[in-house]
N, C-alpha and C. Protein backbone atom coordinates (compact mmCIF):
# COMPACT_ATOMS: atom_id res chain seq x y z
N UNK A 1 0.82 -1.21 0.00
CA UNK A 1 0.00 0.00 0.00
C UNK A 1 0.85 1.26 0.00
N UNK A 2 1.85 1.35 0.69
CA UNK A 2 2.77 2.53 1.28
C UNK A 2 3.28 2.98 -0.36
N UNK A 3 3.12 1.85 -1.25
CA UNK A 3 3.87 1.51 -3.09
C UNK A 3 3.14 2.36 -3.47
N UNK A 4 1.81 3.02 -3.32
CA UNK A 4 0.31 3.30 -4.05
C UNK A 4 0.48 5.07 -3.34
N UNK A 5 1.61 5.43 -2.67
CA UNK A 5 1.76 6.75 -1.70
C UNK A 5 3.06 7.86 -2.47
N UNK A 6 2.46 8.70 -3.12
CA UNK A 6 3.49 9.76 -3.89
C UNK A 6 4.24 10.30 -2.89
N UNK A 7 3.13 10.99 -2.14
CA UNK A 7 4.12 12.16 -0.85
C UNK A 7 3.09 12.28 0.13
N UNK A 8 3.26 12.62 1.28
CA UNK A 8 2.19 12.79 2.40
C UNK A 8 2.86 14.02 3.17
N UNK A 9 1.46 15.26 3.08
CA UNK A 9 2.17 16.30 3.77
C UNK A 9 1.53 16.55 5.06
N UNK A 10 2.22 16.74 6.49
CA UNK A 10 1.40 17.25 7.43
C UNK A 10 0.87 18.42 7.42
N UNK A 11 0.05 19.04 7.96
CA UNK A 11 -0.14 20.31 8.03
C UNK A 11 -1.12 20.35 9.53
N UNK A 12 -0.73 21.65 10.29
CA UNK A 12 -1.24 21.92 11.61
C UNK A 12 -2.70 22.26 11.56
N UNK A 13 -3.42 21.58 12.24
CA UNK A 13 -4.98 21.98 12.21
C UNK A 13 -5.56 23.04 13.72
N UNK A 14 -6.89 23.36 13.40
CA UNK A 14 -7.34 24.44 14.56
C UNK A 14 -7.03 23.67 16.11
N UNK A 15 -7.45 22.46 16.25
CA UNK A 15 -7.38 21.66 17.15
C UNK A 15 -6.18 21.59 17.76
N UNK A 16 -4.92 21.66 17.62
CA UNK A 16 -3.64 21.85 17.76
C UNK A 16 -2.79 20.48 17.58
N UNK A 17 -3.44 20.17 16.60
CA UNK A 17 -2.80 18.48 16.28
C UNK A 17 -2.71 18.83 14.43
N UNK A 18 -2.57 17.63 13.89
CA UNK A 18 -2.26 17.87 12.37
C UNK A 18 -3.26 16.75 11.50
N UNK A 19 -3.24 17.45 10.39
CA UNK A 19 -4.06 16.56 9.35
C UNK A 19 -3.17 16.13 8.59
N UNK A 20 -3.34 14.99 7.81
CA UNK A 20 -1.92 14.30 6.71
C UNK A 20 -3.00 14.58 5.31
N UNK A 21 -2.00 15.28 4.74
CA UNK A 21 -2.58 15.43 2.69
C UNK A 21 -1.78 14.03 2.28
N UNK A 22 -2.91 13.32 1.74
CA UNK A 22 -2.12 12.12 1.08
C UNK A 22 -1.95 12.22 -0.21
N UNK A 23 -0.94 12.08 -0.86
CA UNK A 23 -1.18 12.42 -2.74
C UNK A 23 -1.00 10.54 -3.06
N UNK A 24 -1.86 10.38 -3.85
CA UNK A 24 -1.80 8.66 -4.37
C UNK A 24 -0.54 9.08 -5.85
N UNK A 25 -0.08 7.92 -6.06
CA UNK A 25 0.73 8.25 -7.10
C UNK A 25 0.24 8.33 -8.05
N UNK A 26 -0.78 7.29 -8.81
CA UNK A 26 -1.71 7.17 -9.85
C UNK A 26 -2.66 7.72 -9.61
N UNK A 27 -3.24 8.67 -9.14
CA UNK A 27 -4.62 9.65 -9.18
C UNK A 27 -4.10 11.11 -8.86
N UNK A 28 -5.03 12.11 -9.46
CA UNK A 28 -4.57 13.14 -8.87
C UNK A 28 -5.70 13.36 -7.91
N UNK A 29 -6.18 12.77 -7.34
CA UNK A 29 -7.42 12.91 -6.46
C UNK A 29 -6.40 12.84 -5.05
N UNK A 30 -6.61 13.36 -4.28
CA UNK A 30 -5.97 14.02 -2.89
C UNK A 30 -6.83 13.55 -1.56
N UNK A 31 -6.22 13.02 -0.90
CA UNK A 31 -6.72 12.38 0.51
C UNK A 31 -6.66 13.13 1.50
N UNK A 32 -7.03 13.98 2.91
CA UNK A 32 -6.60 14.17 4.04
C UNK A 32 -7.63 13.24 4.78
N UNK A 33 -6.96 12.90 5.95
CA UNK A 33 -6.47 12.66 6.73
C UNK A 33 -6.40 12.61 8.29
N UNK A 34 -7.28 12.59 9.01
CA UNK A 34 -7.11 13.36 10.51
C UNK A 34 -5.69 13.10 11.01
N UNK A 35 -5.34 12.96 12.47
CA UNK A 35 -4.19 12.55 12.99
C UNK A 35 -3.72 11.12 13.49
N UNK A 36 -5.45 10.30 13.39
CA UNK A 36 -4.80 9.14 13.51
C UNK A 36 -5.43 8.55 12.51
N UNK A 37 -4.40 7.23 12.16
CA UNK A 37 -4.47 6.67 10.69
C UNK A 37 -3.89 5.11 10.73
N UNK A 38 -3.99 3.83 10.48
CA UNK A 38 -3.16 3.07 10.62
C UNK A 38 -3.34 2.12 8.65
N UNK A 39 -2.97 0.66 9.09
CA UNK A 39 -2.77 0.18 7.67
C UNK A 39 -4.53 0.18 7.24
N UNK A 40 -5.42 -0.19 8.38
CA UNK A 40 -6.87 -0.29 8.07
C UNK A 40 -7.29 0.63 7.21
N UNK A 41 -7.09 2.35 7.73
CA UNK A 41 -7.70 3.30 7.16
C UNK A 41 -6.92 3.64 5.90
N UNK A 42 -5.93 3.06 5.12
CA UNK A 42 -5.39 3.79 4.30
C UNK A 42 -5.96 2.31 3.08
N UNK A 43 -5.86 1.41 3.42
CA UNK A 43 -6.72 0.27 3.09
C UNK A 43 -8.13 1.06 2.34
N UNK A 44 -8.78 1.07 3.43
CA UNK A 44 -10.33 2.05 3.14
C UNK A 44 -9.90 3.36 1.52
N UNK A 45 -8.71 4.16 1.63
CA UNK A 45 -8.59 5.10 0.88
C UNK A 45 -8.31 4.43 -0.11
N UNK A 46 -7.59 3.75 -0.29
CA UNK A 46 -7.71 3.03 -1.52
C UNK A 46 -8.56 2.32 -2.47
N UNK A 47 -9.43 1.57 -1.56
CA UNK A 47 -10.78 0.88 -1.86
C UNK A 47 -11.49 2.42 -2.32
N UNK A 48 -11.87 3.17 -1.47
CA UNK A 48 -12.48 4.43 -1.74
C UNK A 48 -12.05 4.94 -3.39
N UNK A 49 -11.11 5.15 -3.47
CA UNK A 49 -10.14 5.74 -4.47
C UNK A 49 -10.48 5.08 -5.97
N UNK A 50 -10.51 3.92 -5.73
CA UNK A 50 -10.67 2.12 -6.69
C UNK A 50 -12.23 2.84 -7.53
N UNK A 51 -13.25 3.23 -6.32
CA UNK A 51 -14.24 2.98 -6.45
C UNK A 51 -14.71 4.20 -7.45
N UNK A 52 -13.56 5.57 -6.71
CA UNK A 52 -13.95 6.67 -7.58
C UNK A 52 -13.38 6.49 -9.03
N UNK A 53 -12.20 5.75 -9.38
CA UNK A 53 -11.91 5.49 -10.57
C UNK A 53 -12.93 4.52 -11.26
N UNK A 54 -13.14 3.75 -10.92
CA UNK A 54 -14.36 2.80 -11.77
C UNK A 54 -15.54 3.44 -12.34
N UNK A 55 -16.22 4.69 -11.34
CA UNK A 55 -17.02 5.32 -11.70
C UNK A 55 -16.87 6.52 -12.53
N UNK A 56 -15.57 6.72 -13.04
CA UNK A 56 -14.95 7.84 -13.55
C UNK A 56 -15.59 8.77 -13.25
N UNK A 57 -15.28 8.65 -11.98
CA UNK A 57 -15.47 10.57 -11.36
C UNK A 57 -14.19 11.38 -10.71
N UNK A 58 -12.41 10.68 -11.35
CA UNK A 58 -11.57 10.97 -11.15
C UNK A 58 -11.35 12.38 -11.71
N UNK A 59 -12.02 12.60 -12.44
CA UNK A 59 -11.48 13.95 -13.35
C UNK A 59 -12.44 15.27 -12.84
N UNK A 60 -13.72 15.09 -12.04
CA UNK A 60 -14.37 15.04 -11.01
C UNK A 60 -14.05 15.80 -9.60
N UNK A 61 -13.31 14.80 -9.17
CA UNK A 61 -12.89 14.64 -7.88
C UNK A 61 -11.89 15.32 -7.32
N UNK A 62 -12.20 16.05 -6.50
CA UNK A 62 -10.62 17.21 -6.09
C UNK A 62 -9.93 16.29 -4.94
N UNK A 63 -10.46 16.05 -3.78
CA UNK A 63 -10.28 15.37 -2.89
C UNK A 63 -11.22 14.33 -1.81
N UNK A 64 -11.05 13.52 -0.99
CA UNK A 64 -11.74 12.87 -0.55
C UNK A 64 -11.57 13.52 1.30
N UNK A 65 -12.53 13.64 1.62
CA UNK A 65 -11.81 13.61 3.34
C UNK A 65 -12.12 12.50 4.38
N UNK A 66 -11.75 11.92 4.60
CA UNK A 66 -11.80 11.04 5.89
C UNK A 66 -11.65 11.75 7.15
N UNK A 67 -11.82 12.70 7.41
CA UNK A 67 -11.82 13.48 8.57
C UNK A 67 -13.21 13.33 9.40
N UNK A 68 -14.00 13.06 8.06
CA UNK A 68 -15.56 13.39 8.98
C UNK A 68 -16.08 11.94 8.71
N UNK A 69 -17.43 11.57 9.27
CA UNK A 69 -18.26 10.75 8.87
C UNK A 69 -19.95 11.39 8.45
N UNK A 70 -20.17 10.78 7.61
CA UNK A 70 -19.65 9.59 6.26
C UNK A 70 -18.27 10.82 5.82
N UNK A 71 -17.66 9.91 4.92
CA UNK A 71 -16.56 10.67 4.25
C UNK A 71 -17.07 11.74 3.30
N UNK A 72 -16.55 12.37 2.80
CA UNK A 72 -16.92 13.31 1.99
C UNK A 72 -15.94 13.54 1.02
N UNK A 73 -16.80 13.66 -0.79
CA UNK A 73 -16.18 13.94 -1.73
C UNK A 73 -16.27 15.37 -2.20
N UNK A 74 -15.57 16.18 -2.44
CA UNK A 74 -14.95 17.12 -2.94
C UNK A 74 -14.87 17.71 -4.47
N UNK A 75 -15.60 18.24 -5.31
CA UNK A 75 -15.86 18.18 -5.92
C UNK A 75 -14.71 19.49 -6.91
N UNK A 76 -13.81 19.16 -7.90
CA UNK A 76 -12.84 19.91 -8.47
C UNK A 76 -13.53 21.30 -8.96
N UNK A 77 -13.53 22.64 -8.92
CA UNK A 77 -13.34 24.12 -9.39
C UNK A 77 -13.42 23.80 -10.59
N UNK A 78 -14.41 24.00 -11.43
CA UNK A 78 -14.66 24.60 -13.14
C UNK A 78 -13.78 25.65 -13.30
């Protein structure tokens, strides 16, 4: 999975903890992240990810967040 991971950036959130930007290598569709994360949830982003490519809504798709529940898709700026 870690193979399927371009770059991962932290960045400081209001809460005083950090969110992780995940960039996938093969999508330009963009993940964050809360602060905790293990192999399960990045598992999930991928499956997630799988699902937005099948439906070709990659071109679509700005980012996904796993921060909240349900997750939420993000929809790319015309």
């Amino acid at each position: 999975l870690f193979a399927q991971i371009s770059e991962v950036q932290l960045r400081r959130n209001e809460r005083a903890g950090f969110d992780a930007v995940v960039f996938p290598a093969r999508t330009p569709v963009r993940i964050l992240l809360g602060d905790r994360w293990d192999v399960g949830s990045l598992q999930q982003m991928f499956v997630l990810l799988d699902l937005v490519g099948r439906q070709g809504w990659t071109g679509k798709t700005r980012e996904i967040d796993f921060r909240t529940t349900p997750v939420v898709l993000r929809p790319r700026e015309r």
